[in-house]
C-alpha atoms as a PDB file:
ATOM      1  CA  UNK A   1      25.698 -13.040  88.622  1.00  0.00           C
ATOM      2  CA  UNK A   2      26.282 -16.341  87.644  1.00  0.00           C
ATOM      3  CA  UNK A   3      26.870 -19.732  89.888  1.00  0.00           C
ATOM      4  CA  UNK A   4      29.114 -22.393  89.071  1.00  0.00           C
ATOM      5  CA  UNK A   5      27.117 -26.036  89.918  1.00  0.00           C
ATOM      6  CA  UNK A   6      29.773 -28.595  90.240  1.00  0.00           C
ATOM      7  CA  UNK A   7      29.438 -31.861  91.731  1.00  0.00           C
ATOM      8  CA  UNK A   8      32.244 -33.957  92.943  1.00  0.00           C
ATOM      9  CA  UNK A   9      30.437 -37.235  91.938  1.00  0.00           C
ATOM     10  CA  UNK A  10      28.825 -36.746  88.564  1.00  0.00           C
ATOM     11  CA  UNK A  11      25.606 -39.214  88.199  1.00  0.00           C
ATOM     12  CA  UNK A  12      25.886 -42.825  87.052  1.00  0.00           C
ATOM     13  CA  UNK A  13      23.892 -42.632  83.597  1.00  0.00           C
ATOM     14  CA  UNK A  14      21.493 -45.833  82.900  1.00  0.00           C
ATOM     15  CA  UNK A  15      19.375 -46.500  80.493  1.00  0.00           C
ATOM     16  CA  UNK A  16      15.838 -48.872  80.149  1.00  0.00           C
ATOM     17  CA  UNK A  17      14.310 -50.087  77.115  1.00  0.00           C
ATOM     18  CA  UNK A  18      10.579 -48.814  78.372  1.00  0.00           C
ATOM     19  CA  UNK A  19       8.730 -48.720  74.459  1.00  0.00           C
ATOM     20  CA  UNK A  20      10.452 -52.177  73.936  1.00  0.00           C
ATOM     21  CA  UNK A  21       9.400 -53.804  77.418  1.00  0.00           C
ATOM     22  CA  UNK A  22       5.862 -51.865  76.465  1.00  0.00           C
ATOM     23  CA  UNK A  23       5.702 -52.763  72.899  1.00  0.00           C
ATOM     24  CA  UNK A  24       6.201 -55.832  73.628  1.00  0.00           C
ATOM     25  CA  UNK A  25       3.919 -56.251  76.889  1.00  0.00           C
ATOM     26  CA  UNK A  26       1.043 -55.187  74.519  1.00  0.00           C
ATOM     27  CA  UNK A  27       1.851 -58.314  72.453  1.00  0.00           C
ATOM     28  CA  UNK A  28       1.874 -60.551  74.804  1.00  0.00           C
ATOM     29  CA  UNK A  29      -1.678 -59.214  76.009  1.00  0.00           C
ATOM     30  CA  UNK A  30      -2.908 -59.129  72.379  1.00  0.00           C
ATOM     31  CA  UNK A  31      -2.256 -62.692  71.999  1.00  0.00           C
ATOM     32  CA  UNK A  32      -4.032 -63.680  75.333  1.00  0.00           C
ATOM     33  CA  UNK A  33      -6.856 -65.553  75.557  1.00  0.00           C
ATOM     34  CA  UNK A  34      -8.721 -62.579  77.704  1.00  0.00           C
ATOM     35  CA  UNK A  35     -11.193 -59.770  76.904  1.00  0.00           C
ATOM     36  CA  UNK A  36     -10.617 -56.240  75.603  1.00  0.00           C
ATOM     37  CA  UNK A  37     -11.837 -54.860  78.721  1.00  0.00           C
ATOM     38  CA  UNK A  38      -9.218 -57.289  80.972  1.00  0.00           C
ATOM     39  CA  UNK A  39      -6.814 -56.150  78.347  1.00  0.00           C
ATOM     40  CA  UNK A  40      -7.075 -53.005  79.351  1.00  0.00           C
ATOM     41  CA  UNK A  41      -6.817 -53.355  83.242  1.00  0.00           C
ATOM     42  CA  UNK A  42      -3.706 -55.495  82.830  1.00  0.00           C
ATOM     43  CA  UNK A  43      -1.924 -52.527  80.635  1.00  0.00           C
ATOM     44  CA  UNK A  44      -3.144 -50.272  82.790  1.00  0.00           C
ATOM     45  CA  UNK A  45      -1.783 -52.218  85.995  1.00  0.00           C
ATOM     46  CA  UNK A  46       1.809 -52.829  83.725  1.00  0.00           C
ATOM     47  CA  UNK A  47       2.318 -49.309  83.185  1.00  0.00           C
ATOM     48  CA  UNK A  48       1.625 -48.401  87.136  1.00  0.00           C
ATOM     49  CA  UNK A  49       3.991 -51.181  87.889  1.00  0.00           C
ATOM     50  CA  UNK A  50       6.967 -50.138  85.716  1.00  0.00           C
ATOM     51  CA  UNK A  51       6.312 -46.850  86.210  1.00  0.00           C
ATOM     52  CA  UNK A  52       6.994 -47.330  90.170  1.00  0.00           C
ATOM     53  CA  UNK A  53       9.484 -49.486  89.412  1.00  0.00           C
ATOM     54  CA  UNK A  54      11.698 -46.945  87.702  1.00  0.00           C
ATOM     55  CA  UNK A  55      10.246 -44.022  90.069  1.00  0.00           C
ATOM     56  CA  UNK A  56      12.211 -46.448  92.703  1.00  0.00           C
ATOM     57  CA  UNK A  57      15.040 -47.372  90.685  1.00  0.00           C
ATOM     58  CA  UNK A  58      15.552 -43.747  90.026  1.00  0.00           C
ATOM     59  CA  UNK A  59      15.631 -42.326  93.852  1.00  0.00           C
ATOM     60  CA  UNK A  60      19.617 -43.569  93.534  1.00  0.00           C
ATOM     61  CA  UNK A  61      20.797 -39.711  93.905  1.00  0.00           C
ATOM     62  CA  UNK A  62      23.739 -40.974  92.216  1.00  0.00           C
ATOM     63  CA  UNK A  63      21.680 -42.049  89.278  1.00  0.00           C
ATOM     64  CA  UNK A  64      20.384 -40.298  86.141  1.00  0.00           C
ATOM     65  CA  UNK A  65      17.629 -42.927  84.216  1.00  0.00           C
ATOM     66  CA  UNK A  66      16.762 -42.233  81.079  1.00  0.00           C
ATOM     67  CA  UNK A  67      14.753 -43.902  78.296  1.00  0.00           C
ATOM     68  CA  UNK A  68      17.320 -45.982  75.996  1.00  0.00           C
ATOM     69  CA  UNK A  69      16.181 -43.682  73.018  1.00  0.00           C
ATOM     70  CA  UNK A  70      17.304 -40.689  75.104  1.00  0.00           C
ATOM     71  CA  UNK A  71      21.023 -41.390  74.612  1.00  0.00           C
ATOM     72  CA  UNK A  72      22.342 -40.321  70.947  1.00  0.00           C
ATOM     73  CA  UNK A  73      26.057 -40.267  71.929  1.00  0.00           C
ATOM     74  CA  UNK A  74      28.129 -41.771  75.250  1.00  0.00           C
ATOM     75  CA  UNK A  75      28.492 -44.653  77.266  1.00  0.00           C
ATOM     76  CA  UNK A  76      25.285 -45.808  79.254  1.00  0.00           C
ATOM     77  CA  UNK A  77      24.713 -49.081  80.940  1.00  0.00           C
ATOM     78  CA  UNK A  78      21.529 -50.739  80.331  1.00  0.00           C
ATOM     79  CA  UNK A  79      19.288 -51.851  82.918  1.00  0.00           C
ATOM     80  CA  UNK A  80      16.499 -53.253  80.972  1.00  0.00           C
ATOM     81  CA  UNK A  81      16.665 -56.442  82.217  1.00  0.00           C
ATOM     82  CA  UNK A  82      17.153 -55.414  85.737  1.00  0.00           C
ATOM     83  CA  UNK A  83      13.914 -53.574  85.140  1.00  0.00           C
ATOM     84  CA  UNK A  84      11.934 -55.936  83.524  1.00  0.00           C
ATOM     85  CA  UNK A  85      12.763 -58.516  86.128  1.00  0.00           C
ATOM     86  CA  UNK A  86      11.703 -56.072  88.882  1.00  0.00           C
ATOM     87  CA  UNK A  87       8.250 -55.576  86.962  1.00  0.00           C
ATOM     88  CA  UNK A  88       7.688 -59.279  86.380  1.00  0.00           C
ATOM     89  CA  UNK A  89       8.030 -59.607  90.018  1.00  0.00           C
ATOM     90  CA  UNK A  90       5.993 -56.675  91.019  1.00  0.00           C
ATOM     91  CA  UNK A  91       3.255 -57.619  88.571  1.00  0.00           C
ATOM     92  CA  UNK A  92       2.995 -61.011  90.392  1.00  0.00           C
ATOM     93  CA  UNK A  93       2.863 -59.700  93.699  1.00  0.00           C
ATOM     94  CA  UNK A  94      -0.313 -57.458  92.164  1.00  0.00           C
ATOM     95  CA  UNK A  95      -1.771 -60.610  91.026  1.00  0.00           C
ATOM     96  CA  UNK A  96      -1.439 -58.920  87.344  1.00  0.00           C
ATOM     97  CA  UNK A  97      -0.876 -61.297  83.878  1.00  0.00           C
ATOM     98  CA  UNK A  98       3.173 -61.390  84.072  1.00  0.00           C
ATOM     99  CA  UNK A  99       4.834 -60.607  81.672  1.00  0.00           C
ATOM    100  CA  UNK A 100       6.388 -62.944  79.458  1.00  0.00           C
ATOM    101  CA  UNK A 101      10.295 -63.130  79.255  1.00  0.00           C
ATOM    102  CA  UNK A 102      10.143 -60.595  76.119  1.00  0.00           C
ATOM    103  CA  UNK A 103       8.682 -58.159  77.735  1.00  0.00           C
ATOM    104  CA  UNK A 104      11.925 -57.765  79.411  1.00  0.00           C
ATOM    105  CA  UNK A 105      14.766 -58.078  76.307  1.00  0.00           C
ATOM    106  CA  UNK A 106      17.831 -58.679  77.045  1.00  0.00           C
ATOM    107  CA  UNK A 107      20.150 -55.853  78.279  1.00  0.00           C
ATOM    108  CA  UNK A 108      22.258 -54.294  75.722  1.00  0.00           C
ATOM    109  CA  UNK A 109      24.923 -53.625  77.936  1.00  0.00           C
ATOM    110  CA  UNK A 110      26.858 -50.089  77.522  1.00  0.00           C
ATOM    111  CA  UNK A 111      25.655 -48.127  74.586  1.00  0.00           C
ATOM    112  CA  UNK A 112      27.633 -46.343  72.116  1.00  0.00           C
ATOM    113  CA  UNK A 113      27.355 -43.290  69.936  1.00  0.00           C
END
């Protein structure tokens, strides 16, 4: 037997630059003036903190985040800089290097296929 799942209110697709903010995170941290073994605490705390950031961002119901790469065809709107402002904040509030205004490029807006 087979069930038709509709939904009345189809999710609100967005998507976040993640291996950009990370690539360029790493840089950033590369061209500090702190050890190898700091270096890797303060990627370690970046990832936890942009992880949870888009664990909360994503708890919308209405919502459906995906990695910019993700998207081949459509519209999507990007939330990249939403994102990385959110982890620049958190990261501060964890007492963590911030990251620098790259880290969080600017938001594409929609995307096309």
């Amino acid at each position: 037997t087979w069930v038709l799942l509709t939904r009345n209110d189809p999710p609100e697709v967005m998507t976040v630059g993640v291996r950009e903010m990370t690539q360029s995170y790493m840089a950033s941290i590369a061209l500090s003036d702190i050890s190898p073994e700091e270096a890797g605490v303060q990627m370690d705390l970046f990832m936890s903190v942009t992880q949870d950031t888009l664990q909360r961002a994503g708890r919308n119901k209405n919502v459906l985040l995906l990695a910019r790469e993700c998207v081949l065809a459509g519209q999507a709107d990007d939330v990249t800089r939403e994102v990385g402002e959110a982890v620049r904040t958190a990261m501060s509030r964890a007492g963590g290097a911030r990251p620098t205004a790259n880290a969080a490029p600017a938001s594409t807006g929609a995307q096309g296929g």
